[in-house]
Protein backbone atom coordinates (compact mmCIF):
# COMPACT_ATOMS: atom_id res chain seq x y z
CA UNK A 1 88.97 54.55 -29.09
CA UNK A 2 89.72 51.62 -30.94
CA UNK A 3 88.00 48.15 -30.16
CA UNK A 4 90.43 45.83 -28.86
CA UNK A 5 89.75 41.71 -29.06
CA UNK A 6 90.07 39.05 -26.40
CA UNK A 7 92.74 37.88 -28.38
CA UNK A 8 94.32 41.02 -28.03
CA UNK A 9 94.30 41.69 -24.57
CA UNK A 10 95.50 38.13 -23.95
CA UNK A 11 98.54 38.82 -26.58
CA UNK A 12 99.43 42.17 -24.32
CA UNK A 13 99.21 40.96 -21.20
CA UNK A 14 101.47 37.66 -22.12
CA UNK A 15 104.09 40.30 -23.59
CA UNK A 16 103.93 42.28 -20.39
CA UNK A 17 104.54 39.36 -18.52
CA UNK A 18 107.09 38.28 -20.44
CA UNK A 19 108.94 41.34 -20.44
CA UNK A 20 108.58 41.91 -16.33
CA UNK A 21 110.50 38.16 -16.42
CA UNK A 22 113.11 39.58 -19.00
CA UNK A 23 113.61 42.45 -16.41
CA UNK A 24 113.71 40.35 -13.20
CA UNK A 25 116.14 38.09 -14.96
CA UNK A 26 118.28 40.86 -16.18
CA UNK A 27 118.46 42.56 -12.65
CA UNK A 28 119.27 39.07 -11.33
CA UNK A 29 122.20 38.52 -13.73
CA UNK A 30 123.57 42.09 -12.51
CA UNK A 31 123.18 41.83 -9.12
CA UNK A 32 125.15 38.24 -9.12
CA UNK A 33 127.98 40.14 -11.09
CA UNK A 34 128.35 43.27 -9.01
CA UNK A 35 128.48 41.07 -6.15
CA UNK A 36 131.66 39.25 -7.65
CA UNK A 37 133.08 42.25 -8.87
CA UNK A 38 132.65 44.08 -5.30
CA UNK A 39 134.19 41.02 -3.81
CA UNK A 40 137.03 39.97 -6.64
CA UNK A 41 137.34 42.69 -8.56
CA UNK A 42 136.69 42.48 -12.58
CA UNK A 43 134.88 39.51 -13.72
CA UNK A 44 136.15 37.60 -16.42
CA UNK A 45 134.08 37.84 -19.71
CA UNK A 46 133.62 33.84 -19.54
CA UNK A 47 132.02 33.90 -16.25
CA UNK A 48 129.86 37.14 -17.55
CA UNK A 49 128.37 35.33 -20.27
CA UNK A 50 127.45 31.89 -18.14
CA UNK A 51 125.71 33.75 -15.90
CA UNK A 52 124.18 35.91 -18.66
CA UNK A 53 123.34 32.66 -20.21
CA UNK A 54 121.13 31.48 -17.08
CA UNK A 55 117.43 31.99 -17.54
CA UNK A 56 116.01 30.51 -14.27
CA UNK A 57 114.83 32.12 -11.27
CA UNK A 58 115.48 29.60 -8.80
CA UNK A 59 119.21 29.05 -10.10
CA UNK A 60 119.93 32.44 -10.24
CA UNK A 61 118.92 32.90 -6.16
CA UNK A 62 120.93 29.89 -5.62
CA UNK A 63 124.07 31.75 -7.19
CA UNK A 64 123.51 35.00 -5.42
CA UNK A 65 123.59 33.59 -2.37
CA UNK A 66 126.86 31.60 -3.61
CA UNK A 67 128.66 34.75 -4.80
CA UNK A 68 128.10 36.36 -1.28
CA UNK A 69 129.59 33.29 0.44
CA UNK A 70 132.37 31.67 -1.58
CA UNK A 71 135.61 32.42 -0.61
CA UNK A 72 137.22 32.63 -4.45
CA UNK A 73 136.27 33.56 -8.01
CA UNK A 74 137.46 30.40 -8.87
CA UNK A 75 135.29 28.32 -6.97
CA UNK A 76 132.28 30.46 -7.83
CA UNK A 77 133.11 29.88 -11.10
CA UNK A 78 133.46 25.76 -10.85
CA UNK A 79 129.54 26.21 -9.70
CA UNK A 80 128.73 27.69 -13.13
């Protein structure tokens, strides 16, 4: 079995965090989307790609919970 460094470990654990975030970020991006396509049917490519474009947490809950609530794609969308 090969001898793995400090270093290393660190290195691998930092890229398995990373890519759990990537993940949780990902599913977060999809779950805002399908709730705005349930709700208003296809979602323009703009809006896609500004919520793609998101990469925090904390914002992201914030627009769930607005895409479950607000009454039109449009005002969703002025949120963005």
């Amino acid at each position: 079995m090969p001898h793995i460094t400090l270093f290393q470990e660190i290195g691998r654990q930092e890229g398995l965090q990373e890519g759990r975030q990537e993940a949780t970020l990902e599913t977060m991006h999809e779950a805002i989307l399908d709730v705005l396509d349930a709700r208003f049917g296809p979602v323009p490519e703009a809006v896609r790609q500004r919520v793609h474009a998101l990469d925090d947490e904390l914002t992201l809950k914030d627009l769930l919970r607005r895409a479950v609530r607000v009454p039109s794609l449009e005002e969703f969308r002025s949120t963005l």
